[in-house]
Protein backbone atom coordinates (compact mmCIF):
# COMPACT_ATOMS: atom_id res chain seq x y z
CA UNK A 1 -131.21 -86.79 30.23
CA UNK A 2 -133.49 -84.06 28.45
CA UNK A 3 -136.82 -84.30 27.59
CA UNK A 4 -135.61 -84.33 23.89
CA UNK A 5 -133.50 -87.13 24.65
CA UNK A 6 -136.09 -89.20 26.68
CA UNK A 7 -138.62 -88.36 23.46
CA UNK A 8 -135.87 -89.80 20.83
CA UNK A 9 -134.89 -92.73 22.93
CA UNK A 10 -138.72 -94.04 22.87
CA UNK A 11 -139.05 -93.09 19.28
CA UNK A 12 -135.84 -95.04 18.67
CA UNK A 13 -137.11 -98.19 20.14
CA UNK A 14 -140.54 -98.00 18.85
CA UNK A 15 -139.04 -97.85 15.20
CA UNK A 16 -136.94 -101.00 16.28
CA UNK A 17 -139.70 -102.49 17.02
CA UNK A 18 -141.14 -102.02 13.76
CA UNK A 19 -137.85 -102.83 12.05
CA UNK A 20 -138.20 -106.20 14.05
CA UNK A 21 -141.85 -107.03 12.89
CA UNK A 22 -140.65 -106.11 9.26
CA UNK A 23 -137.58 -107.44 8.81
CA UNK A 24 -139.07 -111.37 8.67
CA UNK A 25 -140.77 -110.30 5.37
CA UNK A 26 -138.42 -110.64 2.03
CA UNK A 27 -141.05 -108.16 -0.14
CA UNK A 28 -144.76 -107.03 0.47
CA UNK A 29 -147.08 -104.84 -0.81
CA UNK A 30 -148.40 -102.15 0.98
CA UNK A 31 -152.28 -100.89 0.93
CA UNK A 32 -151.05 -96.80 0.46
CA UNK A 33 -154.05 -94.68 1.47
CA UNK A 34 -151.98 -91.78 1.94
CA UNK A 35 -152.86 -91.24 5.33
CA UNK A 36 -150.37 -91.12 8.13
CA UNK A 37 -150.77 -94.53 8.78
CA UNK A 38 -149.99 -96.45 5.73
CA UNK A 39 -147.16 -93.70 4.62
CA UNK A 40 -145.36 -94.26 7.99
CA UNK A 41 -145.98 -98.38 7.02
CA UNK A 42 -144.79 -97.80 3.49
CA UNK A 43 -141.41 -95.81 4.99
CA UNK A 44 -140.34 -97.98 7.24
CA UNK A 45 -140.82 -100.86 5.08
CA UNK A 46 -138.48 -99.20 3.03
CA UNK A 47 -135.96 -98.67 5.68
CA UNK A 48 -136.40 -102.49 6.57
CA UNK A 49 -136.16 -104.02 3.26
CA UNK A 50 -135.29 -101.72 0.73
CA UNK A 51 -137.04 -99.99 -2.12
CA UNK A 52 -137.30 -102.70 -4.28
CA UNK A 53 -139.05 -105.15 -1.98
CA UNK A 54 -141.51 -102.92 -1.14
CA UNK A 55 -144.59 -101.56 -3.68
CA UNK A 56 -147.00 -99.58 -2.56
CA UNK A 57 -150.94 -99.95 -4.31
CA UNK A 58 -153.67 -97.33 -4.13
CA UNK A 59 -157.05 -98.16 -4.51
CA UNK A 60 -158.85 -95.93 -7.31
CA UNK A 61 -163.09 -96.10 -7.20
CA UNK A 62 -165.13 -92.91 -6.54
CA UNK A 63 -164.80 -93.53 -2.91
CA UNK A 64 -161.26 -91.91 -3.44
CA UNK A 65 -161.42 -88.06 -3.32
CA UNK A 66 -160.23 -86.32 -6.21
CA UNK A 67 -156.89 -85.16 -4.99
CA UNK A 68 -156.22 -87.88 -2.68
CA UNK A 69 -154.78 -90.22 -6.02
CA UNK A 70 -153.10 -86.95 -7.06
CA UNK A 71 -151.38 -86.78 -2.87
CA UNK A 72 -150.81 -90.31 -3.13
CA UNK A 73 -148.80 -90.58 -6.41
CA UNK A 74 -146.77 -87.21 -4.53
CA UNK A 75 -146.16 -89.19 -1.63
CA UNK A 76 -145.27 -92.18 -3.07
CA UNK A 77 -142.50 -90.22 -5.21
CA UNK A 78 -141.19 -87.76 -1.82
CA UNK A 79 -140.33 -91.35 0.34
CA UNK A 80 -139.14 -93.26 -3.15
CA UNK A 81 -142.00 -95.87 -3.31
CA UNK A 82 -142.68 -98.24 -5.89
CA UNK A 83 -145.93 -96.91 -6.46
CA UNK A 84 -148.94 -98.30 -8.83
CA UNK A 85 -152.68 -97.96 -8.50
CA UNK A 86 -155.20 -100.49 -8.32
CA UNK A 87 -159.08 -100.13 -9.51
CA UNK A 88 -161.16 -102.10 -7.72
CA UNK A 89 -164.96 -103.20 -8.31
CA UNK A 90 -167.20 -102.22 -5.31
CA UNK A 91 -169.30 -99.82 -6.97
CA UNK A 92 -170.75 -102.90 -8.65
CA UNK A 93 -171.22 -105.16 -6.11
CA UNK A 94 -174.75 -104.78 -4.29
CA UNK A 95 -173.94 -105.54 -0.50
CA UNK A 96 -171.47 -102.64 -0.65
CA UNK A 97 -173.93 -99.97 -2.66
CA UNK A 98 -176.76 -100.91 -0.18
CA UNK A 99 -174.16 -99.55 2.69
CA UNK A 100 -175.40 -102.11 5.33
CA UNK A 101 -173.42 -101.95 8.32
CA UNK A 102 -171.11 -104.46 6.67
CA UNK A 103 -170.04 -101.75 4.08
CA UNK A 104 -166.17 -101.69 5.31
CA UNK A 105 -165.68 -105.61 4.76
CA UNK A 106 -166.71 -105.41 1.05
CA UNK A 107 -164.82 -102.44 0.08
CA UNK A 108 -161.80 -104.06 1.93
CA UNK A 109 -162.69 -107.66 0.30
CA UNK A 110 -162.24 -105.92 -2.77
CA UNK A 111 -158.89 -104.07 -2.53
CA UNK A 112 -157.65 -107.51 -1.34
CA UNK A 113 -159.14 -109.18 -4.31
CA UNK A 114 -156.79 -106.94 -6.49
CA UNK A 115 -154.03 -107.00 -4.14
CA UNK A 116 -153.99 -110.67 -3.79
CA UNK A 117 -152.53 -111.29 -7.52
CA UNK A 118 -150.10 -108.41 -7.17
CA UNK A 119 -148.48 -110.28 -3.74
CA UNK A 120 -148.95 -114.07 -5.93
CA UNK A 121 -146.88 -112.25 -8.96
CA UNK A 122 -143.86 -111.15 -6.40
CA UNK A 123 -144.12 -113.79 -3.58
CA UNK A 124 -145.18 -110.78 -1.17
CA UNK A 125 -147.13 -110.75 2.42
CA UNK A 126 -150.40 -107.89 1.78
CA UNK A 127 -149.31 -105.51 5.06
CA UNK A 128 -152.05 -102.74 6.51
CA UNK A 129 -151.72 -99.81 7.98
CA UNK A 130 -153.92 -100.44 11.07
CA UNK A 131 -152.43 -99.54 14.58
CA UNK A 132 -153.82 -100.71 18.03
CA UNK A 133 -156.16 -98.02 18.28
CA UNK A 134 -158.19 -98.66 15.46
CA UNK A 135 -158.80 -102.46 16.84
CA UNK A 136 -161.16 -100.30 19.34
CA UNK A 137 -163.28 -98.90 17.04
CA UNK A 138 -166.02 -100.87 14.34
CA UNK A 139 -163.99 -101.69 11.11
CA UNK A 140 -165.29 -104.77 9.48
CA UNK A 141 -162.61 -104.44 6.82
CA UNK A 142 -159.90 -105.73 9.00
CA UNK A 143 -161.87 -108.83 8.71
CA UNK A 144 -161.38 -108.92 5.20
CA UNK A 145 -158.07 -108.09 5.43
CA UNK A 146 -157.37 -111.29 7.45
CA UNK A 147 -159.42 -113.80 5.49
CA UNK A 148 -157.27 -112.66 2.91
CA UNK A 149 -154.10 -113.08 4.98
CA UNK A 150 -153.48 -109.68 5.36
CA UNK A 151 -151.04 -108.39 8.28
CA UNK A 152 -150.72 -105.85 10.52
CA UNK A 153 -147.20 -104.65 11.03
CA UNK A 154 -148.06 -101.27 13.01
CA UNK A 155 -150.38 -103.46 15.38
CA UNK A 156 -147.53 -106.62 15.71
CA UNK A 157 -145.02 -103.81 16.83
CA UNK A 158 -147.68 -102.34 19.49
CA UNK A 159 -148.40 -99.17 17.65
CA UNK A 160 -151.22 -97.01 18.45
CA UNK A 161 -151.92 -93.24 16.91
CA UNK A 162 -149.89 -91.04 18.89
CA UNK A 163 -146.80 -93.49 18.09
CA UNK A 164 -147.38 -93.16 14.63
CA UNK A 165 -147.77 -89.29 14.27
CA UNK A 166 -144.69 -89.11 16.50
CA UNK A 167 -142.46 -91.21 14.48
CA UNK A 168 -143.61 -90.12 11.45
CA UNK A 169 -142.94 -86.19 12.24
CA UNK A 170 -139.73 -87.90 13.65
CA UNK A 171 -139.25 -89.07 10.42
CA UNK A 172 -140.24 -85.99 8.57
CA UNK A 173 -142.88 -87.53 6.63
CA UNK A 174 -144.52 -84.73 4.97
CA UNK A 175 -148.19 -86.13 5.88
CA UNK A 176 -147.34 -86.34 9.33
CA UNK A 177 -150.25 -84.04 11.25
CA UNK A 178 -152.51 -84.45 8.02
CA UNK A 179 -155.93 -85.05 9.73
CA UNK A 180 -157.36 -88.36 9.03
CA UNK A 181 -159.44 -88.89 5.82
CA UNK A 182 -161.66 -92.15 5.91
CA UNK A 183 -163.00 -92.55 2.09
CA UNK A 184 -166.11 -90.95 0.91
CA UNK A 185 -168.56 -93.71 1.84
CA UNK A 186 -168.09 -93.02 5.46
CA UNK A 187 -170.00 -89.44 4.86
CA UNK A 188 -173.34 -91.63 4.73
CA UNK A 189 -175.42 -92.78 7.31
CA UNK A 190 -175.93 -96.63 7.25
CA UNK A 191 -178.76 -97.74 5.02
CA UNK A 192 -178.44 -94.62 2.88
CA UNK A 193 -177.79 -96.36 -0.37
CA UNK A 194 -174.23 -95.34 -1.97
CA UNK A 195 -174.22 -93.38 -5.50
CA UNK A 196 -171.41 -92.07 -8.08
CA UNK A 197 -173.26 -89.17 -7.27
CA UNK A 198 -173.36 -89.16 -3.55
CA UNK A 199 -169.77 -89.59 -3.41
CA UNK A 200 -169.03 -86.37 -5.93
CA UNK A 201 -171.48 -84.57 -4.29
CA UNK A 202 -169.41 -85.04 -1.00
CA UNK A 203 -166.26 -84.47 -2.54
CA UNK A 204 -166.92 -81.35 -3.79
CA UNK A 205 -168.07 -79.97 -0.71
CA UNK A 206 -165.18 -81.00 1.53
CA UNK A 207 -162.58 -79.90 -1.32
CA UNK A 208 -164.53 -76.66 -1.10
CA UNK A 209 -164.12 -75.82 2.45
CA UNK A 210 -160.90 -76.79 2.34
CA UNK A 211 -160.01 -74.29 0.08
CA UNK A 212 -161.73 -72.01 2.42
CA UNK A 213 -158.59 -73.31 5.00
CA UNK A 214 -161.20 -75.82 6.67
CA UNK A 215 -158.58 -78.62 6.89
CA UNK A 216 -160.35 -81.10 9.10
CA UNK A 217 -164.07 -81.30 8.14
CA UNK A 218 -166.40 -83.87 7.47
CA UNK A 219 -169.56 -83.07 5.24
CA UNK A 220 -171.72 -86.01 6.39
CA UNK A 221 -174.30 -86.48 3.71
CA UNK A 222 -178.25 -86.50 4.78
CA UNK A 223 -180.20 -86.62 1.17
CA UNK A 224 -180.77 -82.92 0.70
CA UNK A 225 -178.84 -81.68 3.88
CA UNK A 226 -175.05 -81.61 4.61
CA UNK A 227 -174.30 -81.29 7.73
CA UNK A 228 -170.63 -80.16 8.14
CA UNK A 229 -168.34 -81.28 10.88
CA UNK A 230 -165.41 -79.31 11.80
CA UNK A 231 -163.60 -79.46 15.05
CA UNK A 232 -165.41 -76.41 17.44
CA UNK A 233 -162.59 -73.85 16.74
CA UNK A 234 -163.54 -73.45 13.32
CA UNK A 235 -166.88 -72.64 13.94
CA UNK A 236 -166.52 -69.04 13.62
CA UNK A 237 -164.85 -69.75 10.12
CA UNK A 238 -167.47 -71.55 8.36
CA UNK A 239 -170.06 -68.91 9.89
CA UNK A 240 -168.05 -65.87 8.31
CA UNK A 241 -167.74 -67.57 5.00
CA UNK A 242 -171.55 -69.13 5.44
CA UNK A 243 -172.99 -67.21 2.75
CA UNK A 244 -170.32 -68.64 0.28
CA UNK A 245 -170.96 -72.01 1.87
CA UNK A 246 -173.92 -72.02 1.11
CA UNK A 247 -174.38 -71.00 -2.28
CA UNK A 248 -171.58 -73.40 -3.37
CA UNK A 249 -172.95 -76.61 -1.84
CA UNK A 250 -176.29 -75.94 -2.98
CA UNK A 251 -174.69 -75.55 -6.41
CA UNK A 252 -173.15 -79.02 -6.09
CA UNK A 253 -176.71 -80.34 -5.25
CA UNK A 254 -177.61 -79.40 -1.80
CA UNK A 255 -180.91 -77.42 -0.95
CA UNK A 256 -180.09 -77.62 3.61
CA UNK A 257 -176.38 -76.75 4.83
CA UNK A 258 -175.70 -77.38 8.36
CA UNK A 259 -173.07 -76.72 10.96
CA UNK A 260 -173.24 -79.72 13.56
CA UNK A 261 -172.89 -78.12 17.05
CA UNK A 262 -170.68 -81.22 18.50
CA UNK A 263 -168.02 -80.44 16.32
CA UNK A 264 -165.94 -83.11 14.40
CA UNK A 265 -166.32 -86.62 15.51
CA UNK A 266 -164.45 -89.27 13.21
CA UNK A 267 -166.26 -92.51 12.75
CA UNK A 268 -169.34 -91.16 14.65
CA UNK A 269 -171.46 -92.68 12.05
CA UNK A 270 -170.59 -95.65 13.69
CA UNK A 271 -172.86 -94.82 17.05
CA UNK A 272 -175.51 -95.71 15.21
CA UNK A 273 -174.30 -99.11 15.63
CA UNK A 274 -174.78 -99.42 19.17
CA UNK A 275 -178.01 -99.25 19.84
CA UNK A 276 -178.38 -102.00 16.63
């Protein structure tokens, strides 16, 4: 047997797995990020129980990044999902503005809030797109997600990261190397209150730099400094275009622009949890 063929056997019986963790569910609705995650959820959902069982909701609040509703709504349309999108409410809700280390669990309690009447109105299970990686790392929202009897579909069928880029470039899911793209809140250090502001300010400068062909960045987002993360072969890149850097990202509101030595670290906001 070839390596191809060893590679499509274990694909094929991780997506019969999922098919098997899906298939109890009649309908559900699907919390579509766009990421790789919750698109590779959202497709084989489809495959499982058809189009119309399945809809897919999108959370809209300034944590979203201006073109991720646009990539979303494109998504949605390329794998044929019922798509709709929900606004939820955190940006009024203190304990999530103050960005305590509980920030996660009220931006998730909200989603589910909205979610909740959409799964009442169509007798649906709320399904996640969290894999068994992400139960390693600090993500209070899953907690949320459970009170509110959220499920886990990717993490039932023993899915972690690598399984779900594989089967999703398997699949040909257009997103399927798309680097990972927390929302705009996780730019902020804890106890850094969260603004409107803060969160266009961040936008801006990541939407930027991508233009610039920085794909995977992070601008994490220190009052008057932004110190940009990008993984360490695209250091020379930012420091040919730094001039243009620069001038653009203090235009959005920035007087320091930084270049963080370690190179991209997702989540590593979350360190600063450890020694809590």
């Amino acid at each position: 047997m070839s390596t191809k063929q060893i590679e499509e056997k274990k694909l094929t019986e991780i997506s019969s797995r999922l098919h098997e963790v899906l298939s109890k569910y009649e309908t559900v609705v699907v919390a579509f990020s766009g990421g790789v995650d919750s698109t590779l959820l959202s497709a084989a959902a489809v495959k499982s129980l058809g189009t119309n069982n399945v809809i897919a909701a999108t959370a809209v609040s300034p944590s979203l990044g201006a073109t991720d509703l646009d990539n979303c709504q494109e998504l949605a349309k390329k794998i044929g999902l019922n798509w709709q999108q929900v606004k939820t409410t955190e940006f009024s809700n203190a304990d999530y503005l103050s960005n305590d280390k509980d920030r996660c669990y009220w931006c998730k309690h909200s989603l589910m809030q909205e979610l909740l009447p959409i799964s009442e109105e169509f007798n649906s299970k709320i399904i996640l797109g969290v894999n068994i990686d992400d139960l390693n790392d600090y993500r209070p929202g899953q907690n949320a997600a459970i009170e509110f009897g959220g499920e886990f579909p990717l993490v039932e069928a023993g899915l972690n990261k690598e399984h779900v880029r594989s089967l999703a470039k398997y699949w040909n899911l257009p997103n399927w190397d798309r680097p990972a793209q927390p929302c705009l809140a996780s730019r902020v250090p804890y106890g850094t209150s969260i603004t409107v502001n803060i969160m266009s300010m961040v936008d801006r400068a990541e939407n930027y730099l991508r233009e610039l062909g920085l794909n995977n960045v992070r601008v994490r987002h220190y009052d008057e400094t932004a110190r940009i993360e990008v993984p360490p072969e695209e250091f020379d890149s930012v420091h040919e275009n730094s001039e243009s850097i620069v001038a653009k990202l203090e235009e959005f509101g920035y007087q320091y622009v930084t270049l963080d030595l370690k190179g991209l670290r997702s989540g590593n906001l979350n360190e600063a949890l450890v020694n809590d």
